[in-house]
N, C-alpha and C. Protein backbone atom coordinates (compact mmCIF):
# COMPACT_ATOMS: atom_id res chain seq x y z
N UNK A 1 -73.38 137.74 70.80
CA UNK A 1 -73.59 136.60 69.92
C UNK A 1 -73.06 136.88 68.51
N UNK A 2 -73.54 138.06 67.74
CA UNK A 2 -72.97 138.63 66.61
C UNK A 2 -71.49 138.26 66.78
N UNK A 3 -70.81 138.71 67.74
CA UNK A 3 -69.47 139.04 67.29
C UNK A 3 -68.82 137.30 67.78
N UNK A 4 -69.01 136.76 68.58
CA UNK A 4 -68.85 134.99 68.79
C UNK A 4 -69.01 134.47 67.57
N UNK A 5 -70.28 134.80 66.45
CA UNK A 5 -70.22 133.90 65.31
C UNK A 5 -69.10 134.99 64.35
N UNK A 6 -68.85 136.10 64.11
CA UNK A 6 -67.88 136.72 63.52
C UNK A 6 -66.36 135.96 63.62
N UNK A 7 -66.06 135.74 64.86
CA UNK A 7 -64.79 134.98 65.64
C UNK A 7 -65.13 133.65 64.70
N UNK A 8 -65.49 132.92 65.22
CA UNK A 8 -65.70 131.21 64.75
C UNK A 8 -65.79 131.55 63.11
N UNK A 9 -66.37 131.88 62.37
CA UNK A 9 -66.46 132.09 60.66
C UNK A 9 -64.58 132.03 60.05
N UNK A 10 -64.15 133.48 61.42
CA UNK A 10 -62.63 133.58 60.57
C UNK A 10 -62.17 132.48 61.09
N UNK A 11 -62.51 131.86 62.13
CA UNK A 11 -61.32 130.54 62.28
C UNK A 11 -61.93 129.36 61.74
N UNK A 12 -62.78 129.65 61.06
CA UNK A 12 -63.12 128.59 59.72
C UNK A 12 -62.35 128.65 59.04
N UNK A 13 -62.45 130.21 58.31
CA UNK A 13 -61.62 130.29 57.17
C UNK A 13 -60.03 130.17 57.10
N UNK A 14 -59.40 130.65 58.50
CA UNK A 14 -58.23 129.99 58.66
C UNK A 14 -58.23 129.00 58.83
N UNK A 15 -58.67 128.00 59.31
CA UNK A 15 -58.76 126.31 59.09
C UNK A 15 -58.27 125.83 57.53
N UNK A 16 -59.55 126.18 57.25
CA UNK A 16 -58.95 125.88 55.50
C UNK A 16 -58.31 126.38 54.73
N UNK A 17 -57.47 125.34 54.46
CA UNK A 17 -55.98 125.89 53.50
C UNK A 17 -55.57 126.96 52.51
N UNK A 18 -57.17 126.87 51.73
CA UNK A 18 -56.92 127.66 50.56
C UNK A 18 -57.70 128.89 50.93
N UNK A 19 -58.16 129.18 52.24
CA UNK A 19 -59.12 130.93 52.77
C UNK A 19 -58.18 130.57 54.01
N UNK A 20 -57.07 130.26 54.26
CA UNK A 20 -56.43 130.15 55.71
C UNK A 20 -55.53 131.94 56.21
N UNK A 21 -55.41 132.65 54.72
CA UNK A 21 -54.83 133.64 54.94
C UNK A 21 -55.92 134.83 55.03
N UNK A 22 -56.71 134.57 54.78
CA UNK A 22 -57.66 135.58 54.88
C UNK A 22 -58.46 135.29 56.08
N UNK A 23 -57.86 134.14 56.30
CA UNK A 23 -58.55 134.58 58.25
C UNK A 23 -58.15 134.25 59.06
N UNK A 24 -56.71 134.28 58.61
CA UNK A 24 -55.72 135.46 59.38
C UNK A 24 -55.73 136.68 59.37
N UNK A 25 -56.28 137.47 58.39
CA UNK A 25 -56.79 138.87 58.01
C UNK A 25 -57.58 138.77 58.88
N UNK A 26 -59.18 138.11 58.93
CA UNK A 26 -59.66 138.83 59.87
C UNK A 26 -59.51 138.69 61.34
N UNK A 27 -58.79 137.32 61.46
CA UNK A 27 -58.62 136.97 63.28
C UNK A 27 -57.55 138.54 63.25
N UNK A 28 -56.89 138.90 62.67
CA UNK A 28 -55.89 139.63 63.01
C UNK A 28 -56.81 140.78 63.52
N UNK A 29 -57.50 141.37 62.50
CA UNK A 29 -58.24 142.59 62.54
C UNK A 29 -59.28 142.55 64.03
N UNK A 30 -59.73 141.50 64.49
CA UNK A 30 -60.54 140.84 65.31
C UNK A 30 -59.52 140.92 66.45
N UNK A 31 -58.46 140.75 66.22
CA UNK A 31 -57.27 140.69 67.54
C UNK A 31 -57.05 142.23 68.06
N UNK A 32 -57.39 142.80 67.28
CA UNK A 32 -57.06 144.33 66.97
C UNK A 32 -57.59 144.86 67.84
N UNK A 33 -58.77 144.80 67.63
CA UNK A 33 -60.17 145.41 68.06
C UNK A 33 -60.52 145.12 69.69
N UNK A 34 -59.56 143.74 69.90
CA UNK A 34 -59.52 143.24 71.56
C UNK A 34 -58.95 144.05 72.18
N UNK A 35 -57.73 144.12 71.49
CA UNK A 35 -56.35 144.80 72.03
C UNK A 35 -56.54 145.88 72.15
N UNK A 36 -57.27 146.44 71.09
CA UNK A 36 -57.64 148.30 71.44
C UNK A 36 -58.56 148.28 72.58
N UNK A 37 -59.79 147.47 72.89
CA UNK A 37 -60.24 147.62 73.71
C UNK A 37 -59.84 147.34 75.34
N UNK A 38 -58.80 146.38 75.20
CA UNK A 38 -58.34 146.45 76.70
C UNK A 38 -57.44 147.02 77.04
N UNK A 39 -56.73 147.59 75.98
CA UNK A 39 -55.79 149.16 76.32
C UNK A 39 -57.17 150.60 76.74
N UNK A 40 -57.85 150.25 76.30
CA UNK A 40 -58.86 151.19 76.66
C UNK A 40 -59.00 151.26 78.06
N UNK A 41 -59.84 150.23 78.71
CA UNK A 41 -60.18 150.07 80.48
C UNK A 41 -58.60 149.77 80.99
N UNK A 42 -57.20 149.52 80.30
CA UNK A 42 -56.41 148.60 81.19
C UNK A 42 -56.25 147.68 82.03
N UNK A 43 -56.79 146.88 80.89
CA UNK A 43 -56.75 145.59 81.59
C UNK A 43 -55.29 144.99 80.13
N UNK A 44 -54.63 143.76 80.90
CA UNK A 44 -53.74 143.14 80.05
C UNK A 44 -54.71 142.61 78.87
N UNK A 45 -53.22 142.44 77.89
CA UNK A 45 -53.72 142.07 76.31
C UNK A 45 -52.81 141.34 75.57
N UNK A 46 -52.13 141.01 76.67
CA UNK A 46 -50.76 139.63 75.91
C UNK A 46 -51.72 138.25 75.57
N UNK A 47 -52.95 137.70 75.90
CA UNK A 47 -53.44 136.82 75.24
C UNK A 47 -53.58 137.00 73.67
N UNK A 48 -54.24 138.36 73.51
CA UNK A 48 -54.78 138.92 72.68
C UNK A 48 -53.64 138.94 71.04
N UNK A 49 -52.48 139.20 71.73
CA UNK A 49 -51.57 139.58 71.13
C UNK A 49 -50.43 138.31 70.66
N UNK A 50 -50.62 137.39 71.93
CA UNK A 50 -49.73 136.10 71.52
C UNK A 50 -50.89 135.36 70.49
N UNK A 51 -52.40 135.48 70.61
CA UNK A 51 -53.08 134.50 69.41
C UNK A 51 -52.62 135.07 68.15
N UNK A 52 -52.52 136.75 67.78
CA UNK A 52 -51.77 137.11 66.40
C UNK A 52 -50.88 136.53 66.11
N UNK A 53 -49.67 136.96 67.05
CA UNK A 53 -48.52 135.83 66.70
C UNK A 53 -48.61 134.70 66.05
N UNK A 54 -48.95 133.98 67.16
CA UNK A 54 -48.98 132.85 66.70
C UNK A 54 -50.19 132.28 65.18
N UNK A 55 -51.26 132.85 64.63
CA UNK A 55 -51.32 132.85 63.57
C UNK A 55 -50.52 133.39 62.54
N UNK A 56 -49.80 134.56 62.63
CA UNK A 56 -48.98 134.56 61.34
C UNK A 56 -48.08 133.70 61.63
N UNK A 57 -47.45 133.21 62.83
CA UNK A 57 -46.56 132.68 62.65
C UNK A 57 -46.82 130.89 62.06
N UNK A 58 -47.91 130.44 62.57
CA UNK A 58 -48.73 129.20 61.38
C UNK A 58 -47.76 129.27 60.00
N UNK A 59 -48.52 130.94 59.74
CA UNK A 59 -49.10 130.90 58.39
C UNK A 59 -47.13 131.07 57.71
N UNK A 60 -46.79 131.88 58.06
CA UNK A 60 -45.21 132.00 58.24
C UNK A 60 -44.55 130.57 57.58
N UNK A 61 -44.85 129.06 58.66
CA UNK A 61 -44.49 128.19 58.63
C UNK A 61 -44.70 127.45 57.50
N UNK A 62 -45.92 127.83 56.98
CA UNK A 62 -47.31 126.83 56.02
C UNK A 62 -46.74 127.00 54.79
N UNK A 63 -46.75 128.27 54.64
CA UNK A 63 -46.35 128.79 53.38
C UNK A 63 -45.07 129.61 52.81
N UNK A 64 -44.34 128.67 51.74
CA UNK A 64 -42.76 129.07 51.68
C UNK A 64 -42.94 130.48 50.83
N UNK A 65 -43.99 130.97 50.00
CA UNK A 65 -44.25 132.21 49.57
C UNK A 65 -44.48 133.09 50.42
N UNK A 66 -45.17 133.15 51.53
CA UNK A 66 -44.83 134.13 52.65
C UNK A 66 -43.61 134.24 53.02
N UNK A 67 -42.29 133.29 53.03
CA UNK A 67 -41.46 133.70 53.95
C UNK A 67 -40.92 134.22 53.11
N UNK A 68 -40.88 133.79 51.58
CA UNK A 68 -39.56 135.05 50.56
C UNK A 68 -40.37 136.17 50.79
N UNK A 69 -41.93 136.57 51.07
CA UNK A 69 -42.42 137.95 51.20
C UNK A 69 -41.94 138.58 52.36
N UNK A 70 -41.46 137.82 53.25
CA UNK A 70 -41.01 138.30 54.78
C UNK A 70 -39.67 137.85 55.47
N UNK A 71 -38.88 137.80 54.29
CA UNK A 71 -37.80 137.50 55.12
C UNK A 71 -37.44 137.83 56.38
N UNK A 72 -37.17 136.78 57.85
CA UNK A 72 -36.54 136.81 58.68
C UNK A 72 -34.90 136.92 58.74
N UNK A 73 -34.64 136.27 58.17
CA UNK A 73 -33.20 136.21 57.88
C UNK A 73 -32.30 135.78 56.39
N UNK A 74 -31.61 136.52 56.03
CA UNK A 74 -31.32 136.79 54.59
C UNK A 74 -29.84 135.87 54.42
């Protein structure tokens, strides 16, 4: 239960625009912690790993100050 309301809080805060990067911080860190754990037993972790993605990549899209921080292509 702890860690279900931990999950839902950061995808609050990524919801909203102006805390949307900071939870991406923690969904990320939260993605982390999946991923380490099902490399642990071996079980697959491409869910785990395409939800990161695809939040930075949001956030990538959202915001034109991230992409001069990260240029893809110059």
């Amino acid at each position: 239960m702890p860690l279900g309301i931990v999950e839902l809080l950061s995808t609050i805060l990524y919801l909203i625009p102006r805390t949307s990067i900071l939870g991406a911080i923690l969904l990320t860190g939260y993605m982390g912690g999946a991923i380490a754990t099902h490399v642990r037993v071996g079980d697959a972790f491409i869910a785990q790993t395409a939800v990161g993605i695809f939040l930075w990549g949001g956030l990538f899209l959202r915001y034109p100050a991230l992409r001069q921080m990260l240029p893809v292509v110059k």
